[in-house]
Protein backbone atom coordinates (compact mmCIF):
# COMPACT_ATOMS: atom_id res chain seq x y z
CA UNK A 1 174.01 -15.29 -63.45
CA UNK A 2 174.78 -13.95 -60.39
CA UNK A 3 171.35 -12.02 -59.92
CA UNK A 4 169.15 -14.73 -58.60
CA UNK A 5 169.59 -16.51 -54.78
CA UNK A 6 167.60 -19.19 -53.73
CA UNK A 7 167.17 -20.57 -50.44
CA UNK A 8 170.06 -23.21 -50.69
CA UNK A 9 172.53 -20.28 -51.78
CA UNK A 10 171.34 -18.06 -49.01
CA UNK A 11 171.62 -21.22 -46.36
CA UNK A 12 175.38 -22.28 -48.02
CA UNK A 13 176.13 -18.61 -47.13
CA UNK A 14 175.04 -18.40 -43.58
CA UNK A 15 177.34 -21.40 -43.38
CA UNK A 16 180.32 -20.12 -44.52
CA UNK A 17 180.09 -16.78 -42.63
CA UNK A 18 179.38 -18.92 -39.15
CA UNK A 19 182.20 -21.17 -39.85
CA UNK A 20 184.51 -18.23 -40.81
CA UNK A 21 183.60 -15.83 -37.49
CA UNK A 22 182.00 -18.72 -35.03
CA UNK A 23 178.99 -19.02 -33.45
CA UNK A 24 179.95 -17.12 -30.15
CA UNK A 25 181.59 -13.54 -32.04
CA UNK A 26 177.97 -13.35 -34.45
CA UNK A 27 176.11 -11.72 -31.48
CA UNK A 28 179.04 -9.61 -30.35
CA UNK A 29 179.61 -8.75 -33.73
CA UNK A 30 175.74 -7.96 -34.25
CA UNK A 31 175.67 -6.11 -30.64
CA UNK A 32 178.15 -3.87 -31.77
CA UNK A 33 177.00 -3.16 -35.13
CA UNK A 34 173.20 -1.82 -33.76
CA UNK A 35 175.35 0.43 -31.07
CA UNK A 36 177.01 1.73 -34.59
CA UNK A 37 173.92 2.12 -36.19
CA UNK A 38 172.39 3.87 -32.93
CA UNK A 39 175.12 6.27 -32.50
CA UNK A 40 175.54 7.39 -36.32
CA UNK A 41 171.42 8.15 -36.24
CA UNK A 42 172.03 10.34 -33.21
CA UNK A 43 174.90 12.16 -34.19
CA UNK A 44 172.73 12.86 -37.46
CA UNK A 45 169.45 13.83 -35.19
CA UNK A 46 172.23 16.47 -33.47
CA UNK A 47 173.78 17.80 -36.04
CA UNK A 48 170.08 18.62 -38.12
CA UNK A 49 168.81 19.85 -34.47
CA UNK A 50 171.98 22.09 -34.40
CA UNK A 51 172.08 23.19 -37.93
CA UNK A 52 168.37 24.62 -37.29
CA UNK A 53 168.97 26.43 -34.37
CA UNK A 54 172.36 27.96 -35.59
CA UNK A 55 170.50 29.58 -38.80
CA UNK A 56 168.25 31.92 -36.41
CA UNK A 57 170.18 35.26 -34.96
CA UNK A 58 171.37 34.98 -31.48
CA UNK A 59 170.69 38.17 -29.41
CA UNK A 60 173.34 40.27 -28.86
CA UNK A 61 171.86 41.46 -25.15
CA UNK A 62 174.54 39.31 -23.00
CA UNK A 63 177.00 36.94 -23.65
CA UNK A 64 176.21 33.06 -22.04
CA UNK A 65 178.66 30.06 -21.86
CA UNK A 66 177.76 27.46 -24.60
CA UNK A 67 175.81 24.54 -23.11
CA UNK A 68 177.30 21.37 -22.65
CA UNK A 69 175.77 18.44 -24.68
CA UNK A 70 175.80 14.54 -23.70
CA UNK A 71 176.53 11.59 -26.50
CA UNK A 72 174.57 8.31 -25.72
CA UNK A 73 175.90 5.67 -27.42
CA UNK A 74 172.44 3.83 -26.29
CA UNK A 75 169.29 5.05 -24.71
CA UNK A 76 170.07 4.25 -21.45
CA UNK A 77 173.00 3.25 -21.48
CA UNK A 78 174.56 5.76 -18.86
CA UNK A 79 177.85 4.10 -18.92
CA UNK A 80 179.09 5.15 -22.34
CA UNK A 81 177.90 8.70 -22.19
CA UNK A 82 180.45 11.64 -21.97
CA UNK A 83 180.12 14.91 -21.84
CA UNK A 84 181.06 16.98 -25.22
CA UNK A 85 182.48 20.29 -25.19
CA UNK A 86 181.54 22.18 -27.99
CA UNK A 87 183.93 24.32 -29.57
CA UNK A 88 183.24 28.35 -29.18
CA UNK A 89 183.95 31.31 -31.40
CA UNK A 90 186.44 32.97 -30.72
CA UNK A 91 185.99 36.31 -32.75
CA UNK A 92 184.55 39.22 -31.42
CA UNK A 93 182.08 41.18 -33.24
């Protein structure tokens, strides 16, 4: 019953979502949804570049600071980038 959507179901739909958020939010809304989408796949990139590098042994020669890391939300976009400050271990070995 509910399995198969033609064109005039698909159209009636568009409809109702345009009438419900207006014409002027769909963009916004859509805008902000791709910077979502962006930020979740490079969080994910980060965390499998991280989880790689963690898995090798560190040597023990000298202690460093831990680098500091910048979050894009977009390529490019320099204005919502902040720095992260990843959080060290504290035990000694």
């Amino acid at each position: 019953m509910f399995g198969r959507l033609g064109a005039p179901e698909i159209i009636l739909i568009l409809v109702v979502i345009v009438l419900l958020f207006g014409a002027k939010k769909l963009p916004d809304m859509a805008r902000s949804l791709g910077k979502s989408a962006r930020i979740l796949k490079s969080e994910a990139k980060a965390m499998k570049e991280d989880g790689g590098k963690s898995s090798a042994p560190a040597p023990a020669t000298e202690e460093q600071p831990p680098a500091q890391r910048t979050i894009q939300a977009a390529p490019g976009d320099v204005t919502s980038s902040r720095p992260v400050s990843e959080p060290t271990d504290t035990t000694k070995r």
